[in-house]
C-alpha atoms as a PDB file:
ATOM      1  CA  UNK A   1     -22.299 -45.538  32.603  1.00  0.00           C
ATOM      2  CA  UNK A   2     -20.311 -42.814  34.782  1.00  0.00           C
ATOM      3  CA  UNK A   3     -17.130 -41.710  33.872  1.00  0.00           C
ATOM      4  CA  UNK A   4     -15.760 -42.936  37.143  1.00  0.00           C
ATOM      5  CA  UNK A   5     -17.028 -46.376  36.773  1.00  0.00           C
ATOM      6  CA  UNK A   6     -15.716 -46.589  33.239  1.00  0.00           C
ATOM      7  CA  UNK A   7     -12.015 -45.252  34.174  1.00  0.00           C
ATOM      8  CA  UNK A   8     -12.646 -47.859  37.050  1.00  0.00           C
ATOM      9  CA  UNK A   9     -13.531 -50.881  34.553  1.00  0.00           C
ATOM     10  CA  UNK A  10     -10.641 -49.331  32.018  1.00  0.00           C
ATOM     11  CA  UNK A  11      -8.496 -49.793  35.125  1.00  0.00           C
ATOM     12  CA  UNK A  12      -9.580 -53.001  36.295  1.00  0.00           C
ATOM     13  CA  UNK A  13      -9.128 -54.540  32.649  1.00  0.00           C
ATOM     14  CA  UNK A  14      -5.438 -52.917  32.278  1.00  0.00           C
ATOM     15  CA  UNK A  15      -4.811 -54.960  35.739  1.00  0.00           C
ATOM     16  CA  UNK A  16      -6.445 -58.162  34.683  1.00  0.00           C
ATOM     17  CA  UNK A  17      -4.510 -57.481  30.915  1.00  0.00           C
ATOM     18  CA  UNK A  18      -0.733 -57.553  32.913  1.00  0.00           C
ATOM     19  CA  UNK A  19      -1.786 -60.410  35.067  1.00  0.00           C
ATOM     20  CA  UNK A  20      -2.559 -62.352  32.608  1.00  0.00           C
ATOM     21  CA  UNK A  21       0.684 -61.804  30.410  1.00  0.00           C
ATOM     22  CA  UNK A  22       2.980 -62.199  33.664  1.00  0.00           C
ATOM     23  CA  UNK A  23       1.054 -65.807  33.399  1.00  0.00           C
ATOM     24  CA  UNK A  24       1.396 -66.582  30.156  1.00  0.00           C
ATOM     25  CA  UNK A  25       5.417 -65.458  30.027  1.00  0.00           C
ATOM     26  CA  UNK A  26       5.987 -67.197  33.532  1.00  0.00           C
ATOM     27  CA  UNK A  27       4.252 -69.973  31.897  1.00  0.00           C
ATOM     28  CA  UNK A  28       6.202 -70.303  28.664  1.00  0.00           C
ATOM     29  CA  UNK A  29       9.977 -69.318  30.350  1.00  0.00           C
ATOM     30  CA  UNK A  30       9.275 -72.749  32.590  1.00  0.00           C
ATOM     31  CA  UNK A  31       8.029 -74.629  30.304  1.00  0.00           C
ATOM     32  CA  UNK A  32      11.119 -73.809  27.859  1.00  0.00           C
ATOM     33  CA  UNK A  33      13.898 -72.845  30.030  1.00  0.00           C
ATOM     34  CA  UNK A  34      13.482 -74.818  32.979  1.00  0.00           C
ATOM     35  CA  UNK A  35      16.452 -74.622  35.110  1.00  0.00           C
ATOM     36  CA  UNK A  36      19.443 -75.581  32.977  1.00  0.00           C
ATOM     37  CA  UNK A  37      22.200 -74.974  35.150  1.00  0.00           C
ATOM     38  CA  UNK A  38      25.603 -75.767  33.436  1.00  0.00           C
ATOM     39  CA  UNK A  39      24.173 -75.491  29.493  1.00  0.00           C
ATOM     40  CA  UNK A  40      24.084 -72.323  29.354  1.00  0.00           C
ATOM     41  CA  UNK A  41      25.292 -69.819  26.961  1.00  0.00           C
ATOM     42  CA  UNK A  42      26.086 -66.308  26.031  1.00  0.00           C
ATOM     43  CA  UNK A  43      26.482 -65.468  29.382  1.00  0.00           C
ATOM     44  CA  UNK A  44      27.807 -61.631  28.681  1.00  0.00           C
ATOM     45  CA  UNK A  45      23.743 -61.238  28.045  1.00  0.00           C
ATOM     46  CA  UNK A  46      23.330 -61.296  32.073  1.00  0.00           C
ATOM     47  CA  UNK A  47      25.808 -58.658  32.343  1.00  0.00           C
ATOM     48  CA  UNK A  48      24.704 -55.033  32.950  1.00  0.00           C
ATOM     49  CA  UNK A  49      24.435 -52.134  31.129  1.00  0.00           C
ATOM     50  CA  UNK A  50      23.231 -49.573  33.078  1.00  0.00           C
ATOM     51  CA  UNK A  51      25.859 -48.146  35.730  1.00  0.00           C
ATOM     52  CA  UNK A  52      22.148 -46.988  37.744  1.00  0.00           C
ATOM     53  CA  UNK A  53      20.823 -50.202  37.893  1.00  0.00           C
ATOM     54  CA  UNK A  54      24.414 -51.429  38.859  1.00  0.00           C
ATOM     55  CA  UNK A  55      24.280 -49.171  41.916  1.00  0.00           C
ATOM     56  CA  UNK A  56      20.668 -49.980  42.962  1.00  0.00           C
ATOM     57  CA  UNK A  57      21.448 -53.497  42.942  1.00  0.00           C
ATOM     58  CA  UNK A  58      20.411 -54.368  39.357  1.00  0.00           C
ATOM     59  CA  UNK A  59      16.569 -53.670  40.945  1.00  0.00           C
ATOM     60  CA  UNK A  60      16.358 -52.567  37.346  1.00  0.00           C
ATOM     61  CA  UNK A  61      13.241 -53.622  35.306  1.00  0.00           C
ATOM     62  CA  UNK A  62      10.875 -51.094  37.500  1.00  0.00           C
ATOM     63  CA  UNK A  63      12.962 -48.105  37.222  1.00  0.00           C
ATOM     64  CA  UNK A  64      13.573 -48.650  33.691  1.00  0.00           C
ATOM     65  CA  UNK A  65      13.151 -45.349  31.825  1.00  0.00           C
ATOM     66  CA  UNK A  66      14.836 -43.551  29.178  1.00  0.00           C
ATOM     67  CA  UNK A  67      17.287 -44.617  26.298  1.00  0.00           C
ATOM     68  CA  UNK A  68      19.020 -46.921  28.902  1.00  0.00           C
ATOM     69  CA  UNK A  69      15.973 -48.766  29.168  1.00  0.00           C
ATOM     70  CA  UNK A  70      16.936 -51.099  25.903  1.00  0.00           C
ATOM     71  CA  UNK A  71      19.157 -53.174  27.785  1.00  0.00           C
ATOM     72  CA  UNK A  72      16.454 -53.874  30.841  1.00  0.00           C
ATOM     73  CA  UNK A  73      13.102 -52.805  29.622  1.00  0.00           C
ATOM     74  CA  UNK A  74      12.539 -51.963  26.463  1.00  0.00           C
ATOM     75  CA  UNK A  75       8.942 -50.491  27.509  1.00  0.00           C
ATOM     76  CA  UNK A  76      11.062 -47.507  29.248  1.00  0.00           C
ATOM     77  CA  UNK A  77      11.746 -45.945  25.839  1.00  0.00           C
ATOM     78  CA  UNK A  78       8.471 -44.550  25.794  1.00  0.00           C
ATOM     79  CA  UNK A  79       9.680 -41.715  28.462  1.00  0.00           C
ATOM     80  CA  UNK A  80      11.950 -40.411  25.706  1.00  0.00           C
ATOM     81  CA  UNK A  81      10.386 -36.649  23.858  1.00  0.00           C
ATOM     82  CA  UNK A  82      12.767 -37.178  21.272  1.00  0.00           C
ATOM     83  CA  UNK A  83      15.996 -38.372  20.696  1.00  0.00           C
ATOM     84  CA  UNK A  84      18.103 -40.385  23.422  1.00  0.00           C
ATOM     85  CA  UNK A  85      21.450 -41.778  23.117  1.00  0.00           C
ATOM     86  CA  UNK A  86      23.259 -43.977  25.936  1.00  0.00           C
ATOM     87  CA  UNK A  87      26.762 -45.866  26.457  1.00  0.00           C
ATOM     88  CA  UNK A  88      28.204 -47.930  28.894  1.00  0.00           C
ATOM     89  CA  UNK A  89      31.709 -48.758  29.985  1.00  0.00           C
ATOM     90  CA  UNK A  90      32.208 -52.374  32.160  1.00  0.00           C
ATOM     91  CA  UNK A  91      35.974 -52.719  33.938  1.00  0.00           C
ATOM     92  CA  UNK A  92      35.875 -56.732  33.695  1.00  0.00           C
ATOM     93  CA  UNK A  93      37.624 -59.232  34.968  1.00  0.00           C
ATOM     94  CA  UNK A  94      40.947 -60.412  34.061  1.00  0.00           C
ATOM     95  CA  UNK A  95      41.310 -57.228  31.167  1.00  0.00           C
ATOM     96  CA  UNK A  96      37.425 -58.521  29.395  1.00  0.00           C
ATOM     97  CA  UNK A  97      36.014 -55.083  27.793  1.00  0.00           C
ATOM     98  CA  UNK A  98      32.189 -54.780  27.916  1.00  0.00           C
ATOM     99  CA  UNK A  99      30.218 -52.115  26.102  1.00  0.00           C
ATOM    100  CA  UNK A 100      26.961 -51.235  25.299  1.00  0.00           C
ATOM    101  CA  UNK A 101      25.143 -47.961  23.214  1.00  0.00           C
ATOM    102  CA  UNK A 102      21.974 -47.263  21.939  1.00  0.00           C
ATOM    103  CA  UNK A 103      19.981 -44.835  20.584  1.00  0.00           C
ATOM    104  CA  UNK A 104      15.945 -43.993  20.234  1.00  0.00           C
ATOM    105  CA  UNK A 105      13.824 -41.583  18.224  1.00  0.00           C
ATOM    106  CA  UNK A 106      10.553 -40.954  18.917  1.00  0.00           C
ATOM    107  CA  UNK A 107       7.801 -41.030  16.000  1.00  0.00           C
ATOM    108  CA  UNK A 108       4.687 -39.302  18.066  1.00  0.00           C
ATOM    109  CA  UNK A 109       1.985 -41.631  17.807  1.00  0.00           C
ATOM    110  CA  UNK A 110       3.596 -44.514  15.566  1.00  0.00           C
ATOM    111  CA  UNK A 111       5.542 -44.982  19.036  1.00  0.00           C
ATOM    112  CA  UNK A 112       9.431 -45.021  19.148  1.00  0.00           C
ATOM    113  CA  UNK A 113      11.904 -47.159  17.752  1.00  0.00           C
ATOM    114  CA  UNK A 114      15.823 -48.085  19.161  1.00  0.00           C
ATOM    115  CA  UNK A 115      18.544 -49.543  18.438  1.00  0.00           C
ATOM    116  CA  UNK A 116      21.555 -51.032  20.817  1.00  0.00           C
ATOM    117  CA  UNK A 117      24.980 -53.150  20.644  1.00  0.00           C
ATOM    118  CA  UNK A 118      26.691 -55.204  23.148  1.00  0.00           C
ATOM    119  CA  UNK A 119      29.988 -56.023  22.579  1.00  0.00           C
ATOM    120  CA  UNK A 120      32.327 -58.112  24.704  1.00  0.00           C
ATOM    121  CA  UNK A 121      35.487 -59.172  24.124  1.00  0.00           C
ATOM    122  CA  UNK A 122      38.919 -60.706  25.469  1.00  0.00           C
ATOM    123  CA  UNK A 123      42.431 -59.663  24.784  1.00  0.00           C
ATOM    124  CA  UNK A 124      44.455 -61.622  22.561  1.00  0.00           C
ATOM    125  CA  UNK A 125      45.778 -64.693  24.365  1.00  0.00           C
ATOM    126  CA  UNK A 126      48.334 -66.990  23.552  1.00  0.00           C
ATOM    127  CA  UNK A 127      47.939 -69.913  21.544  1.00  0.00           C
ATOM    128  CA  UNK A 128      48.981 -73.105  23.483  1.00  0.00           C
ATOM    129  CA  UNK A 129      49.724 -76.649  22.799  1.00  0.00           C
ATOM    130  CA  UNK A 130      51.489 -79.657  24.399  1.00  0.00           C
ATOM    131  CA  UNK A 131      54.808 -79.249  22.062  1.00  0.00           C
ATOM    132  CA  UNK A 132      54.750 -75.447  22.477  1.00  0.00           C
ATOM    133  CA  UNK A 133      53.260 -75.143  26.197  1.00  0.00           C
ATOM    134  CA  UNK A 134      54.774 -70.841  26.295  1.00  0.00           C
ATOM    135  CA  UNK A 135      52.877 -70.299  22.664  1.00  0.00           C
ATOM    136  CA  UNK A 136      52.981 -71.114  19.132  1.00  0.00           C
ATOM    137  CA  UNK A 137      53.450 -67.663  18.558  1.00  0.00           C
ATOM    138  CA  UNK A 138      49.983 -67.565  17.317  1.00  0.00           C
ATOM    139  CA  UNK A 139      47.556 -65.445  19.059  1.00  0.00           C
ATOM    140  CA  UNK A 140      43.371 -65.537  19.530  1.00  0.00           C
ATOM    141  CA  UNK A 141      41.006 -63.872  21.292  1.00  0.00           C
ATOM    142  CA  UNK A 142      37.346 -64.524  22.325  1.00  0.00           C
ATOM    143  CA  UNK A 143      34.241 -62.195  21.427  1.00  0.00           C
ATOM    144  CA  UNK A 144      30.455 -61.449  21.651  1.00  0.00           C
ATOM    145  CA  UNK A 145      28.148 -59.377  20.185  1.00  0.00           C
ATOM    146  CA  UNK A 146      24.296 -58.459  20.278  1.00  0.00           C
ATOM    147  CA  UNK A 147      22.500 -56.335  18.103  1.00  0.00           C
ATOM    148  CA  UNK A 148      18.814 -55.682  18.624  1.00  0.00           C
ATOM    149  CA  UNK A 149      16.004 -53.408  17.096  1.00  0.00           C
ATOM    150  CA  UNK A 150      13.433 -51.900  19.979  1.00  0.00           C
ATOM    151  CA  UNK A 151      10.067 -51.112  19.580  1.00  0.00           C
ATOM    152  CA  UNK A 152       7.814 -49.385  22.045  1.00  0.00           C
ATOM    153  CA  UNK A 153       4.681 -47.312  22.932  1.00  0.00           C
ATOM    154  CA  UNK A 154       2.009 -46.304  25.445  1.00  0.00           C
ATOM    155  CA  UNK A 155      -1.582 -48.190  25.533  1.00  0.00           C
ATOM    156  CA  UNK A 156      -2.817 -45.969  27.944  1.00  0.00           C
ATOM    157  CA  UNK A 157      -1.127 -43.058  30.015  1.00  0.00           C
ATOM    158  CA  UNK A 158      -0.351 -45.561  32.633  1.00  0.00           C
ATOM    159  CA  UNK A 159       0.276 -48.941  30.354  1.00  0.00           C
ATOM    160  CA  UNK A 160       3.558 -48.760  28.059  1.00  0.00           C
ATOM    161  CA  UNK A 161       4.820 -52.249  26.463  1.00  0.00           C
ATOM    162  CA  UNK A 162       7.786 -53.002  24.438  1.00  0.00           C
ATOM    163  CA  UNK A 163       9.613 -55.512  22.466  1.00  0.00           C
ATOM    164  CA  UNK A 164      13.660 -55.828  21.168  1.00  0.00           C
ATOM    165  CA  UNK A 165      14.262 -58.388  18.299  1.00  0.00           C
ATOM    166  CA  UNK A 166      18.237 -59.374  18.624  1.00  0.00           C
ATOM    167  CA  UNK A 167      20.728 -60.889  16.652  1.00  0.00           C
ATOM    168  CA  UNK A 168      23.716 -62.593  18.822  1.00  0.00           C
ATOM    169  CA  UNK A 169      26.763 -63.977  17.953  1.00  0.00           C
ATOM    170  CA  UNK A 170      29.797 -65.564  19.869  1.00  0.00           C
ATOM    171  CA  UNK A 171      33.088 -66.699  18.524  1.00  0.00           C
ATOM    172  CA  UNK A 172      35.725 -68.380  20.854  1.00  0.00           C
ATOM    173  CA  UNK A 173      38.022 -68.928  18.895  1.00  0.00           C
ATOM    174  CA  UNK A 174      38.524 -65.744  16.870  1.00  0.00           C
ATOM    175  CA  UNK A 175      36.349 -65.972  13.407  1.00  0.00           C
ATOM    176  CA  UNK A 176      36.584 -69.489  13.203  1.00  0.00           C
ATOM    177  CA  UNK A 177      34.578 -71.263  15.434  1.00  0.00           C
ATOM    178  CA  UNK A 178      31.735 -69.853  16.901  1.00  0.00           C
ATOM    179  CA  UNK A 179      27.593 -69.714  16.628  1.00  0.00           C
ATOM    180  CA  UNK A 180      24.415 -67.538  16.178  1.00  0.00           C
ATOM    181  CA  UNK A 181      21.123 -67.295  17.395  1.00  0.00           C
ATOM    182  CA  UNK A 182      18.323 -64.982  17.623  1.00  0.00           C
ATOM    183  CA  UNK A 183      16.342 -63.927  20.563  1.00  0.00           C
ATOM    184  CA  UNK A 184      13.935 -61.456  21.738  1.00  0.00           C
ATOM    185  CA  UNK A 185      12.968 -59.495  24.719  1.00  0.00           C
ATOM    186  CA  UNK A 186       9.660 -58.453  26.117  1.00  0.00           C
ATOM    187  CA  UNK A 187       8.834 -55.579  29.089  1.00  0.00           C
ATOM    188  CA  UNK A 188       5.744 -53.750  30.297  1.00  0.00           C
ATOM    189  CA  UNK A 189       5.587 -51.021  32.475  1.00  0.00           C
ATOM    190  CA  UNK A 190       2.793 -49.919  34.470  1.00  0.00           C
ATOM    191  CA  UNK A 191       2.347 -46.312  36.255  1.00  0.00           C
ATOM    192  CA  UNK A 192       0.132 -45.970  39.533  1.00  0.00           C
ATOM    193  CA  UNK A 193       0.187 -42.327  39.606  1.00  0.00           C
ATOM    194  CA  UNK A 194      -1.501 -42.617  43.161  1.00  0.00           C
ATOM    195  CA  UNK A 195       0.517 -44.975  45.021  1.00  0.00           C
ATOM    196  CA  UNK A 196       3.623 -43.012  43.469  1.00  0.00           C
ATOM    197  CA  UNK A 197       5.220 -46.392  41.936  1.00  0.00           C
ATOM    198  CA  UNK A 198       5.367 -48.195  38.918  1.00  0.00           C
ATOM    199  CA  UNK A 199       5.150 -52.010  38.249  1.00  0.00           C
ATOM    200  CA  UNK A 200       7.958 -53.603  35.786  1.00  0.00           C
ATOM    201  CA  UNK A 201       7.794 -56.990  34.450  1.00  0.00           C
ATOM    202  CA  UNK A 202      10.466 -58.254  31.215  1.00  0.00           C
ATOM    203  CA  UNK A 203      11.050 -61.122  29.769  1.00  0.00           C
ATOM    204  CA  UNK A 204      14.663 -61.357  28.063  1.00  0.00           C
ATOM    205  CA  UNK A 205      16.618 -63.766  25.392  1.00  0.00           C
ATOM    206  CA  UNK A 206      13.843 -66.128  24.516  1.00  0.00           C
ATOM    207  CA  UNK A 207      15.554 -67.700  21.641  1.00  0.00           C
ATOM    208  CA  UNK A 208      16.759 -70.894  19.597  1.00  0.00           C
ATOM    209  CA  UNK A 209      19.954 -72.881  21.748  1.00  0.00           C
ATOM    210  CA  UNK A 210      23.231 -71.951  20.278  1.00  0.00           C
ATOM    211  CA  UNK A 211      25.155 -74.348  18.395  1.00  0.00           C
ATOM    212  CA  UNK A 212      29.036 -74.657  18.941  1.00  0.00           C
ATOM    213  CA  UNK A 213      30.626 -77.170  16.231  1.00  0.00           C
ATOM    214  CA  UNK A 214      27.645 -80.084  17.471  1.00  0.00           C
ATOM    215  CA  UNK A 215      27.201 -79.444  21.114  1.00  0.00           C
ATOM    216  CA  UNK A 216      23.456 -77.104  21.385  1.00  0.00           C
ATOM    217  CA  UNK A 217      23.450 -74.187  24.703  1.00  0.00           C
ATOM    218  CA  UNK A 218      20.792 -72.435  25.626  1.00  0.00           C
ATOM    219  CA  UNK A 219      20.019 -68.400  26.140  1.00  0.00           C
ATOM    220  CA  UNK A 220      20.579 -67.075  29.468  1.00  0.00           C
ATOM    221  CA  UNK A 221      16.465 -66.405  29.294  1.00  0.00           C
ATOM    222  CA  UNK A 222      15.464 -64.737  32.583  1.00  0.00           C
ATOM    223  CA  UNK A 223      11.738 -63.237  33.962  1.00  0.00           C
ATOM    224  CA  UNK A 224      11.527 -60.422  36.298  1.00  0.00           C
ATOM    225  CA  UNK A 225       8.866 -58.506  38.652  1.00  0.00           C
ATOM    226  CA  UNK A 226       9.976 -55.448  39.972  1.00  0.00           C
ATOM    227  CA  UNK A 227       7.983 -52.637  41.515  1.00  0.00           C
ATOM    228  CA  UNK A 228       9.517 -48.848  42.286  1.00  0.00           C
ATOM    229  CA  UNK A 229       7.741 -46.505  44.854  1.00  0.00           C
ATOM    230  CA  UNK A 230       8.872 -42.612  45.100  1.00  0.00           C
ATOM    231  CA  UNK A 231       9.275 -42.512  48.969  1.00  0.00           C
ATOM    232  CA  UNK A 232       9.691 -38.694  49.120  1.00  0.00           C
ATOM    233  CA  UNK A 233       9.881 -36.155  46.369  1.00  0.00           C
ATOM    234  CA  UNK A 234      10.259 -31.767  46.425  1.00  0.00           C
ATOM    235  CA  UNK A 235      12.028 -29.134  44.556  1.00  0.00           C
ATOM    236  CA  UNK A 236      15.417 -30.506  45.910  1.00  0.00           C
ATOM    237  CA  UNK A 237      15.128 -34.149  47.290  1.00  0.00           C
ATOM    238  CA  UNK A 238      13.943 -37.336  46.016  1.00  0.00           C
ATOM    239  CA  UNK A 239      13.870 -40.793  47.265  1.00  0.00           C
ATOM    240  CA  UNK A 240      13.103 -43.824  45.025  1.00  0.00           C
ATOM    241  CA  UNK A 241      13.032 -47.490  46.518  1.00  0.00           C
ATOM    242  CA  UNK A 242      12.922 -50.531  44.003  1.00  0.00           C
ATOM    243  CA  UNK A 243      12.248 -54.235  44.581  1.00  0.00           C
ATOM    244  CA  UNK A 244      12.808 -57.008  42.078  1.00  0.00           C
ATOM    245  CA  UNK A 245      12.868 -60.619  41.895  1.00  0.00           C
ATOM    246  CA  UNK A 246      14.084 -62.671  39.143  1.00  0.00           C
ATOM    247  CA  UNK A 247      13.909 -66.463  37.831  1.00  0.00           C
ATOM    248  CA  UNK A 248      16.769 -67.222  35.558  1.00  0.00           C
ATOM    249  CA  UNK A 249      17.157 -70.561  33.718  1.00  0.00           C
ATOM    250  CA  UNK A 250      20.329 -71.161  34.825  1.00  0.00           C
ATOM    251  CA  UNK A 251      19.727 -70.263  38.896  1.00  0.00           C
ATOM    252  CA  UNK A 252      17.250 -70.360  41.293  1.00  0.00           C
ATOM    253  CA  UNK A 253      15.244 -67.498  41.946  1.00  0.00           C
ATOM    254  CA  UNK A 254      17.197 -64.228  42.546  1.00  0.00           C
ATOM    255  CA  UNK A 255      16.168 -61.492  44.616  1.00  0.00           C
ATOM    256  CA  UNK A 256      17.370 -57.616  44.109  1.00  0.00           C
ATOM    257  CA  UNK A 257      16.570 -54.030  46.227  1.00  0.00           C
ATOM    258  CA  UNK A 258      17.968 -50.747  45.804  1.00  0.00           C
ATOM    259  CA  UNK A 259      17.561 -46.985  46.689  1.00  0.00           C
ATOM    260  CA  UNK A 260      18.037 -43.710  45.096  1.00  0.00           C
ATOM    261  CA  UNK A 261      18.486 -40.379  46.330  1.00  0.00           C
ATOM    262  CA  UNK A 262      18.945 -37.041  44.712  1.00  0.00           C
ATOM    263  CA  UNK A 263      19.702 -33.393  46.162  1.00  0.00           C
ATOM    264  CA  UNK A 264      19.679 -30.432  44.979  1.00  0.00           C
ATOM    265  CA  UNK A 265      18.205 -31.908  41.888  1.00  0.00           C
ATOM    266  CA  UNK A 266      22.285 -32.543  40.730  1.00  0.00           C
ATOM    267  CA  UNK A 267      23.866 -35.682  42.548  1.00  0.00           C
ATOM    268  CA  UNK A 268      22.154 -39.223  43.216  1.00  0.00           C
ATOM    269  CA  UNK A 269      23.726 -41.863  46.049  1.00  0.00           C
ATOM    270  CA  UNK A 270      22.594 -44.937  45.368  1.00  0.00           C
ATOM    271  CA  UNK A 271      22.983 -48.390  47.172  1.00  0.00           C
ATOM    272  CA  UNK A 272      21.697 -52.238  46.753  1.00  0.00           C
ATOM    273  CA  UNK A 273      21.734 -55.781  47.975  1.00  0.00           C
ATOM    274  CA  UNK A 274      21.331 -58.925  45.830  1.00  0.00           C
ATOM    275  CA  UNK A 275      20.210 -62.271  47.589  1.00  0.00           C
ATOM    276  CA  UNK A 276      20.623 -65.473  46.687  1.00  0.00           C
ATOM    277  CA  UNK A 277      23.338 -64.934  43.973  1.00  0.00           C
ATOM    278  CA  UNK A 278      26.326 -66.947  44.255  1.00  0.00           C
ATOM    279  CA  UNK A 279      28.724 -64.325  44.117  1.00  0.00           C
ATOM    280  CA  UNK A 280      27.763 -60.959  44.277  1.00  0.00           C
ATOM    281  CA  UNK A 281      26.303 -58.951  46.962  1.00  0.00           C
ATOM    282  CA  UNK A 282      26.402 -55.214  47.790  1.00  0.00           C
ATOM    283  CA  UNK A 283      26.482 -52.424  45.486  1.00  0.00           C
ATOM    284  CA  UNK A 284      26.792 -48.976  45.433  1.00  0.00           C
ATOM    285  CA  UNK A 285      26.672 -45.616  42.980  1.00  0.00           C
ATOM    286  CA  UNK A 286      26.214 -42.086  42.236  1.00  0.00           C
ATOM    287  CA  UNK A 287      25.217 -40.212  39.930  1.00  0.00           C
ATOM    288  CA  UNK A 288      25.504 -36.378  37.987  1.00  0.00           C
ATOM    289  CA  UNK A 289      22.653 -34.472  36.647  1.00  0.00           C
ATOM    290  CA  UNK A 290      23.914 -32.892  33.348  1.00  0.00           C
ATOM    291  CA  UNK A 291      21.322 -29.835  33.291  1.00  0.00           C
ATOM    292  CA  UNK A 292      24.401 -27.424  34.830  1.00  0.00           C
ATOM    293  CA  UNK A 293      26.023 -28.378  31.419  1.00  0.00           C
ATOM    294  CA  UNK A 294      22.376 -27.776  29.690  1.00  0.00           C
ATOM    295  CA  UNK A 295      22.217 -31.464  28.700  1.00  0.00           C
ATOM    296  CA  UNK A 296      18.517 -33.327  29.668  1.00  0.00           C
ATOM    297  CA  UNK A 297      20.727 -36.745  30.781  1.00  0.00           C
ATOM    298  CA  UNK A 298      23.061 -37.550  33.382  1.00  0.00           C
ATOM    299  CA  UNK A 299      26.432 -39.281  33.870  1.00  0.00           C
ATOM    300  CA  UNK A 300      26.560 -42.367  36.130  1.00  0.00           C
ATOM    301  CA  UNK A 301      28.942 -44.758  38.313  1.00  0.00           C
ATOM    302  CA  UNK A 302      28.266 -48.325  39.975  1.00  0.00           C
ATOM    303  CA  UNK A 303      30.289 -50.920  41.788  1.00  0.00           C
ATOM    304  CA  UNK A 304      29.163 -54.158  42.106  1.00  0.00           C
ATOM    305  CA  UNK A 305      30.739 -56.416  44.801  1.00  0.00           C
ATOM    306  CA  UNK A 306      32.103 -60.011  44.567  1.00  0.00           C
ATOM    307  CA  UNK A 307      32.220 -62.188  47.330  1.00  0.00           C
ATOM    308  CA  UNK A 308      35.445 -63.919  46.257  1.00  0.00           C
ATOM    309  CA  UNK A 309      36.582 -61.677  42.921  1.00  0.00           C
ATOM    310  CA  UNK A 310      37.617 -57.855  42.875  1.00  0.00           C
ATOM    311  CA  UNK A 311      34.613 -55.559  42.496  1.00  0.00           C
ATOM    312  CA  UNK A 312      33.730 -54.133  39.160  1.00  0.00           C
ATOM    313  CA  UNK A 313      33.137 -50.630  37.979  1.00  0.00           C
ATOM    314  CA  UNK A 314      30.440 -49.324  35.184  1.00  0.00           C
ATOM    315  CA  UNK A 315      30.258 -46.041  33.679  1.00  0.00           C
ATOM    316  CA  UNK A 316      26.981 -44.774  31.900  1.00  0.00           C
ATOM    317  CA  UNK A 317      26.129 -41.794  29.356  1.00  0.00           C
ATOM    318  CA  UNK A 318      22.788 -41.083  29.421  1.00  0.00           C
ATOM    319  CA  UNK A 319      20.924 -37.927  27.307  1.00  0.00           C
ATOM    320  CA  UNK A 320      18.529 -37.193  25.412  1.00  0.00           C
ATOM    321  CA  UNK A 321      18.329 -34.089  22.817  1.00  0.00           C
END
């Protein structure tokens, strides 16, 4: 057989190989999610932590690449030479602090390994009763936290896959009442060198339900396509486009575009539009090349806007060494 009509049948089967797990993940998030609207918890999982994706509309899983990519795609790792470290900063609503790190190492060809935290958490409230309606002088506060181990590498130059085991736990009440799960995430990415894109697909928090004193909630489990095609790329200008659409268990299906652009190989403007969400809708960003500073990373800003609520800011870190 030709070597072009075995890199043709290699291609064919890596095709036919991504198909077939966007089936069988499709298949198994309906069949165990369904949509469940109302009973759903750990909701700070849905929030972001990537201030790109923010400002590209959260069209995320496709342009997933880098240490960032543990909270999206955990397949994007495999971009990483090295070492790559990344934090994120979310201004909340009503004074709620939202942060997320996470590091990667690469190990050559046993792949590369990462490891990230989410943390979420209220400010202490007063404690409230029908004797003492202005406090009891007691105070609480609400909190979340996920931490997850990643693990990713390349099947082919093209074909990279990943997986992130977590550990979540929510208190509302502070240490006393509250309830813990575990959940994993899935994501494959897949390079088309020729067509200048790349094909994303994730599957996140597929896990047992939570269980708050005897009432059970499910994960906010969500599957998403997403594609991401370099319109225009030189020594000075780039232009990336991404598409992605989403199926949540707790929503209908959610739709999500965004585009990038860089000059002079230092500052990105970014923009996006989410449809069918019940809130949100524009968003916006920029971002900072760090080379001037001789870092391989860059620092990044997105605002996401709320139809009825104040916009929110996020603030990324993102280098590798």
């Amino acid at each position: 057989m030709s070597s072009g009509n075995s890199d043709t049948l290699t291609t064919h089967y890596k095709i036919r190989f991504l198909l077939a797990t966007a089936l069988l993940v499709g298949g198994l998030t309906s069949a165990i999610a369904g949509n469940r609207s109302g009973t759903v918890t750990a909701q700070f999982l849905k929030l972001p932590t990537n201030a790109r994706a923010v400002g590209m509309g959260s069209a995320q899983v496709a342009i997933a690449r880098g240490p960032s990519s543990l909270g999206v795609n955990p397949a994007g790792i495999v971009t990483i030479e090295d070492y790559g470290f990344t934090a994120t900063y979310n201004s909340w609503f009503a004074d709620i602090q939202h942060s997320f790190f996470g590091g990667c190492v690469n190990l050559g060809d046993w792949g590369l390994v990462g490891a990230s935290v989410t943390m979420l958490a209220t400010d202490d409230m007063a404690v409230t009763t029908t004797a003492f309606p202005e406090g009891t002088g007691e105070l609480f506060r609400a909190s979340d936290y996920c931490f997850a181990l990643s693990y990713a590498r390349r099947i082919s130059q093209e074909f990279s896959i990943g997986l992130s085991a977590k550990y979540i736990r929510s208190y509302l009440y502070n240490t006393s009442i509250g309830a813990a799960t575990a959940a994993f995430d899935v994501g494959t990415l897949y390079e088309l060198p020729l067509l200048q894109s790349r094909l994303g697909m994730s599957l996140t928090n597929l896990g047992n339900d939570m269980t708050f004193i005897d009432e059970a909630y499910s994960l906010p489990t969500s599957l998403r396509f997403g594609v991401a095609v370099t319109l225009m790329k030189t020594e000075q200008q780039s232009i990336e486009m991404a598409a992605q659409i989403a199926r949540p268990n707790d929503a209908d299906e959610q739709y999500n575009v965004g585009v990038e652009y860089w000059f002079g190989n230092m500052v990105a403007l970014r923009g996006g539009y989410k449809f069918s969400y019940d809130a949100e809708n524009v968003a916006a960003g920029m971002g900072l090349n760090l080379g001037a500073i001789g870092l391989r990373g860059s620092l990044d800003y997105g605002y996401n806007n709320f139809k009825w609520l104040p916009g929110t800011h996020s603030f990324s870190l993102d280098f590798e060494f």
